[in-house]
C-alpha atoms as a PDB file:
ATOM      1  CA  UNK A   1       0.000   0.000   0.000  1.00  0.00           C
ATOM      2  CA  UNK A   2       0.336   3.409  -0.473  1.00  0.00           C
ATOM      3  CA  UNK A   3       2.422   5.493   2.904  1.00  0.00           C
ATOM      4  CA  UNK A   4       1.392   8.967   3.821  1.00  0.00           C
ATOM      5  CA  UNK A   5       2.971  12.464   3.817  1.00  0.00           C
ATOM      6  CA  UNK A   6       2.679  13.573   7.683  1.00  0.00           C
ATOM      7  CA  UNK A   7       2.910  17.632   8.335  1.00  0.00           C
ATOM      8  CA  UNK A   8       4.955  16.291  11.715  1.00  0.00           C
ATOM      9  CA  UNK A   9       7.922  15.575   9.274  1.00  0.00           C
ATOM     10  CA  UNK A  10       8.378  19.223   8.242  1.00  0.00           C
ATOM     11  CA  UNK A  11      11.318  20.837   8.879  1.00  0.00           C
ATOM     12  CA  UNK A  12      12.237  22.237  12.947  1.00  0.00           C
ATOM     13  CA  UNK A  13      12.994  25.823  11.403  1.00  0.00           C
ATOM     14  CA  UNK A  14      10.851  28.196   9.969  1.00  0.00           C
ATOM     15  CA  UNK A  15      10.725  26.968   6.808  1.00  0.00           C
ATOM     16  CA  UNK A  16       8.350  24.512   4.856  1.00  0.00           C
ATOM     17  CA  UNK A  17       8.988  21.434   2.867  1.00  0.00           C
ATOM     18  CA  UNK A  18       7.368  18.852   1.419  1.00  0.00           C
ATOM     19  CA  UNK A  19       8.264  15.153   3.249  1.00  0.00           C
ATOM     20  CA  UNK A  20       7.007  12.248   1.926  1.00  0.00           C
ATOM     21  CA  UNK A  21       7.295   8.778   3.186  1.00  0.00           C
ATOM     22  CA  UNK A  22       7.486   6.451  -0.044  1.00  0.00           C
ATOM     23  CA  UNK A  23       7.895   2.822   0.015  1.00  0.00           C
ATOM     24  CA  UNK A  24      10.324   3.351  -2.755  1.00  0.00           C
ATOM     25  CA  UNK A  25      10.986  -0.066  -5.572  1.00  0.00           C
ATOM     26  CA  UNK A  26      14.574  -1.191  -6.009  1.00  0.00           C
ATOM     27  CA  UNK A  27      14.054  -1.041  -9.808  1.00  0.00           C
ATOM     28  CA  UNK A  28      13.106   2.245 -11.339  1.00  0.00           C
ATOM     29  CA  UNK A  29      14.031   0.967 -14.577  1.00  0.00           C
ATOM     30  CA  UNK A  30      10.325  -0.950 -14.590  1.00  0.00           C
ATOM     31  CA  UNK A  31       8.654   2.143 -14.284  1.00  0.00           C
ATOM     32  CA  UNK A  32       6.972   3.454 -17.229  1.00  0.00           C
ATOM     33  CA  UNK A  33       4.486   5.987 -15.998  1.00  0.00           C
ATOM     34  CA  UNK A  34       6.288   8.249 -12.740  1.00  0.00           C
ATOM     35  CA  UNK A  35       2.783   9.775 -11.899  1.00  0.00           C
ATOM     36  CA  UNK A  36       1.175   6.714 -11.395  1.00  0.00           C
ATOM     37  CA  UNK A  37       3.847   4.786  -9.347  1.00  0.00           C
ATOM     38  CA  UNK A  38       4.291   7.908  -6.698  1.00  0.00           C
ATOM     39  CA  UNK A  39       0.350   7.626  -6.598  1.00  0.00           C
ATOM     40  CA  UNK A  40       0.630   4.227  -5.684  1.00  0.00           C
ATOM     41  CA  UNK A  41       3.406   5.236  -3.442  1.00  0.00           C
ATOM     42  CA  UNK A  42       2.716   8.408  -1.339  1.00  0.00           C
ATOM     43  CA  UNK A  43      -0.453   8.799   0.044  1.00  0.00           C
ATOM     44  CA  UNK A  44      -1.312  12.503   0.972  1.00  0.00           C
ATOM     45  CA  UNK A  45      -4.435  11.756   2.938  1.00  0.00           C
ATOM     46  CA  UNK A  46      -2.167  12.851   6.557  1.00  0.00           C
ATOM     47  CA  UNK A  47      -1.369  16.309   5.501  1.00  0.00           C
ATOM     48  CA  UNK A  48      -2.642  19.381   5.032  1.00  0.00           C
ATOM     49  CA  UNK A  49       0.070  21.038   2.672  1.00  0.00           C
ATOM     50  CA  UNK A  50       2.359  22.770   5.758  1.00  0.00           C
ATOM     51  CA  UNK A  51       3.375  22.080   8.927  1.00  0.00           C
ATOM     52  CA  UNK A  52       1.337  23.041  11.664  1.00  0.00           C
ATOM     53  CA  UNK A  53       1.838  26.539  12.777  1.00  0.00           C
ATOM     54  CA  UNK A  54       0.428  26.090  16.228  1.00  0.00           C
ATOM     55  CA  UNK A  55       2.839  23.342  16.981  1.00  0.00           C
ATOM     56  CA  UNK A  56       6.622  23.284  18.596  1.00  0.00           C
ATOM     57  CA  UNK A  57       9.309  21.170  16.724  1.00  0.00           C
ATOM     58  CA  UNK A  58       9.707  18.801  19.453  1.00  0.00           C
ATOM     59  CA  UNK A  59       5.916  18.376  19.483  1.00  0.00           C
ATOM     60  CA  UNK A  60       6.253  17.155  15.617  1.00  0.00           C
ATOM     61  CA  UNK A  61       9.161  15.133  16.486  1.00  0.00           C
ATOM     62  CA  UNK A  62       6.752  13.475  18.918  1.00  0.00           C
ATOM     63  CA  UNK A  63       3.618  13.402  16.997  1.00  0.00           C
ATOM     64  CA  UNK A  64       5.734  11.224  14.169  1.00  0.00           C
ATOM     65  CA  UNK A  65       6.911   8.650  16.757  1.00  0.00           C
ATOM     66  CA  UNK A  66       3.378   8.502  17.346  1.00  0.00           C
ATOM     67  CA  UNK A  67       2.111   8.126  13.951  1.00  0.00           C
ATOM     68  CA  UNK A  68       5.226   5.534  13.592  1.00  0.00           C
ATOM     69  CA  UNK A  69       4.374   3.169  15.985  1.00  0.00           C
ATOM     70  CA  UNK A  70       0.684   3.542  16.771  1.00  0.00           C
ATOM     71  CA  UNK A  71      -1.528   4.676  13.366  1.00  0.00           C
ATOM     72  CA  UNK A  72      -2.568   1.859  11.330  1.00  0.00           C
ATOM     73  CA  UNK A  73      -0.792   2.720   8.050  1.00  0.00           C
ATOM     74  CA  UNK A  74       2.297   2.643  10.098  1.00  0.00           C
ATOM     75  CA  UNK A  75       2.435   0.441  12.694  1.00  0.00           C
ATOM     76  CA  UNK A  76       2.446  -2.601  11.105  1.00  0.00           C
ATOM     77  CA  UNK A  77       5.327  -1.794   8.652  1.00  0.00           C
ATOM     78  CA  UNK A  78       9.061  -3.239   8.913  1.00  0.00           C
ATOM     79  CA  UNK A  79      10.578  -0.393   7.692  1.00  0.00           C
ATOM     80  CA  UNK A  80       9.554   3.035   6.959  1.00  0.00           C
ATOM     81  CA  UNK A  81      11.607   5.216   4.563  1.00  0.00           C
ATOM     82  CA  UNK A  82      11.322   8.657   5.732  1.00  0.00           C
ATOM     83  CA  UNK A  83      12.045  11.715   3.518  1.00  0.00           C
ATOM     84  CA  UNK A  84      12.828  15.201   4.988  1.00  0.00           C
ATOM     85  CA  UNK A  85      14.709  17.813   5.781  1.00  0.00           C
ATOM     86  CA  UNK A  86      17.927  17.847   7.483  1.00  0.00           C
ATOM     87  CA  UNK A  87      17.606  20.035  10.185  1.00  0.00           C
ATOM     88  CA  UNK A  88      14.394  17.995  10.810  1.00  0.00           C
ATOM     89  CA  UNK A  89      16.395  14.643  10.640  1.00  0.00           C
ATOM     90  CA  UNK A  90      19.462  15.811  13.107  1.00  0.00           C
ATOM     91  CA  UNK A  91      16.657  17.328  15.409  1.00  0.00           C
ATOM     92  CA  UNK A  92      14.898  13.916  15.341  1.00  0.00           C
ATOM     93  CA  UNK A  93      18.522  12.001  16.331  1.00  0.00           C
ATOM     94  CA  UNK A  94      19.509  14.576  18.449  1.00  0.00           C
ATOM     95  CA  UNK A  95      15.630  13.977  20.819  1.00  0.00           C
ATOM     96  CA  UNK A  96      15.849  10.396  19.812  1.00  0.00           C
ATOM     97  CA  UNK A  97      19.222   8.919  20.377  1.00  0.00           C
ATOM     98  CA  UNK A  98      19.890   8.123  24.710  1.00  0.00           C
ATOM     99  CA  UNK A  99      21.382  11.210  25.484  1.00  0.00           C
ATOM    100  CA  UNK A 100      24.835   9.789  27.088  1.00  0.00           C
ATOM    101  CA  UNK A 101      25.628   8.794  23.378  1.00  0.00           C
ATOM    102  CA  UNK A 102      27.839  10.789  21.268  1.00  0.00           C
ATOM    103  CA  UNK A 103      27.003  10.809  17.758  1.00  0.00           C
ATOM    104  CA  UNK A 104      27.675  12.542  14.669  1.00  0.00           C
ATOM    105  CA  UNK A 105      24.007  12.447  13.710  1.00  0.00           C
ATOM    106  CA  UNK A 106      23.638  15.089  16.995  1.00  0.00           C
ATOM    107  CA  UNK A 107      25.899  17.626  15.525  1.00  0.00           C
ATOM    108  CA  UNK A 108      25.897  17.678  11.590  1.00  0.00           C
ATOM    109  CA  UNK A 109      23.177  17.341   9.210  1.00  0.00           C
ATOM    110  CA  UNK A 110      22.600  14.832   6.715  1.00  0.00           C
ATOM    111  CA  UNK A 111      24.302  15.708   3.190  1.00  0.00           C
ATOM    112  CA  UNK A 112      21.513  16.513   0.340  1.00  0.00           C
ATOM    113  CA  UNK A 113      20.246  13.208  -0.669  1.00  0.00           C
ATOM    114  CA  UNK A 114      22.085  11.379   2.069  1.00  0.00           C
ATOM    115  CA  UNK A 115      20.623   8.363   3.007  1.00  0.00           C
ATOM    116  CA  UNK A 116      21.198   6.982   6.901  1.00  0.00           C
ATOM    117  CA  UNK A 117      19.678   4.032   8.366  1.00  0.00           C
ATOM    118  CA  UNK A 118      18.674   3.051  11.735  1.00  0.00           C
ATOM    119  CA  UNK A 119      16.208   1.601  14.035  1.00  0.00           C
ATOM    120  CA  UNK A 120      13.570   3.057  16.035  1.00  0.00           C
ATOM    121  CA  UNK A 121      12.771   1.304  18.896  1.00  0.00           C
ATOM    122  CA  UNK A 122       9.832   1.463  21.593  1.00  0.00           C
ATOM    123  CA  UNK A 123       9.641   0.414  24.969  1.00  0.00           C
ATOM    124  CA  UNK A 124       7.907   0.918  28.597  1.00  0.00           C
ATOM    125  CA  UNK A 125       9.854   2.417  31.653  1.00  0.00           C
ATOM    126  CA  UNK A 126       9.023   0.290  34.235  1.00  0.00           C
ATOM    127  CA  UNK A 127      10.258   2.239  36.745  1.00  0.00           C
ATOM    128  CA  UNK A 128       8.003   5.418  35.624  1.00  0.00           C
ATOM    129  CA  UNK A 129       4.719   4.816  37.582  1.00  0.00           C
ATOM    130  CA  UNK A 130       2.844   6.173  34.265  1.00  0.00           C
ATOM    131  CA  UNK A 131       4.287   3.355  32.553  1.00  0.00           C
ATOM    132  CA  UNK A 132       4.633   5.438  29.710  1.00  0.00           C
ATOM    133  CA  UNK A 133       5.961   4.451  26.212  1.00  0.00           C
ATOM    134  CA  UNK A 134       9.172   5.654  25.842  1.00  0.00           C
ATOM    135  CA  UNK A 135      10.868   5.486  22.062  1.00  0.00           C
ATOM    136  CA  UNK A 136      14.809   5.731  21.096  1.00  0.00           C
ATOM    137  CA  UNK A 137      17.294   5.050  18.240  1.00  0.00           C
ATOM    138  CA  UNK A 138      19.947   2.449  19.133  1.00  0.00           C
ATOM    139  CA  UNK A 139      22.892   3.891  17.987  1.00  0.00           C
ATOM    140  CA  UNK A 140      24.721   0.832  17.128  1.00  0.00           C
ATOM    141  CA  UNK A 141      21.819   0.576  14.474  1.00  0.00           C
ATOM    142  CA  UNK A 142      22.606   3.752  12.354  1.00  0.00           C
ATOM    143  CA  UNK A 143      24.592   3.246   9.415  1.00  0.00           C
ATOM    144  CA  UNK A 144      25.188   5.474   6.237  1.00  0.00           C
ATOM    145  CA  UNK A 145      23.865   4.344   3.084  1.00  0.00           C
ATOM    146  CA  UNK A 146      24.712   6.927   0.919  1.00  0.00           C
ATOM    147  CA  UNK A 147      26.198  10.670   1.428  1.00  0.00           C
ATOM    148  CA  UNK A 148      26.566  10.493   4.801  1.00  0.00           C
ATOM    149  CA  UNK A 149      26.657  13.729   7.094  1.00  0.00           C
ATOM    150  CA  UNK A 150      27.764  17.085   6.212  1.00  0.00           C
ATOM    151  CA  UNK A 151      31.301  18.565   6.969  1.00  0.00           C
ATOM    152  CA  UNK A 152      32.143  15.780   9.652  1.00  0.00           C
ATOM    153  CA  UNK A 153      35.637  16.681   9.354  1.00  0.00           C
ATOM    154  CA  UNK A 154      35.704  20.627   9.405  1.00  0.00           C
ATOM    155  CA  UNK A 155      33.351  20.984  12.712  1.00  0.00           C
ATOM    156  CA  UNK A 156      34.919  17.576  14.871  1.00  0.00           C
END
């Protein structure tokens, strides 16, 4: 099935962008007609054309780890291939990652069409009475597929 484009993905700053998660085909040479495989692909049903103005970048970040692993187009899914903005991604590593963990995902952004893996994972504190859901990225899991992050070398 089709996955959805979420507002919660836009970018942290100020700015808008369009984020779309697509289950993406390992052969593009099969496709004949683009407009009909996105439409397949992207489903546009979650958004409203911009992020919400009304909401806080942290409350995005949280409102996709919600979508992620508790809305039915979602939940279900193995992986997820997320599309976005930079500054979006390294805020999302940066609130998602434990925070005794150094990682270059904190500090630099992603390169332009840099693609990074890694794994989201969700869990209950049992020592929080609320026994609220808690979510993190295990750093051992992320792992650049292509581009990697930007200027590594120049800010370290």
């Amino acid at each position: 099935g089709s996955l959805p484009s979420i507002p919660s993905l836009d970018t942290i700053s100020g700015t808008s962008t369009k984020n779309e998660l697509v289950n993406l085909s390992p052969d593009f040479s099969s496709v004949k007609n683009w407009k009909a495989w996105l439409t397949e692909r992207i489903e546009l049903s979650f958004t409203d054309g911009a992020k919400p103005t009304f909401k806080r970048g942290d409350q995005r970040l949280d409102a996709f780890i919600h979508w992620l692993f508790h809305n039915k187009a979602s939940a279900n899914e193995e992986i997820v291939i997320i599309c976005g903005h930079s500054t979006w991604l390294r805020s999302f590593f940066r609130s998602y990652l434990p925070r005794d963990v150094r990682h270059v995902a904190k500090t630099h952004k992603i390169q332009n069409c840099g693609v990074i893996q890694c794994q989201v994972v969700q869990f209950v504190e049992t020592q929080d009475p609320s026994k609220k859901n808690r979510y993190c990225i295990d750093p051992e899991s992320i792992k650049v597929i292509r581009g990697g992050f930007e200027n590594v070398l120049k800010k370290l």
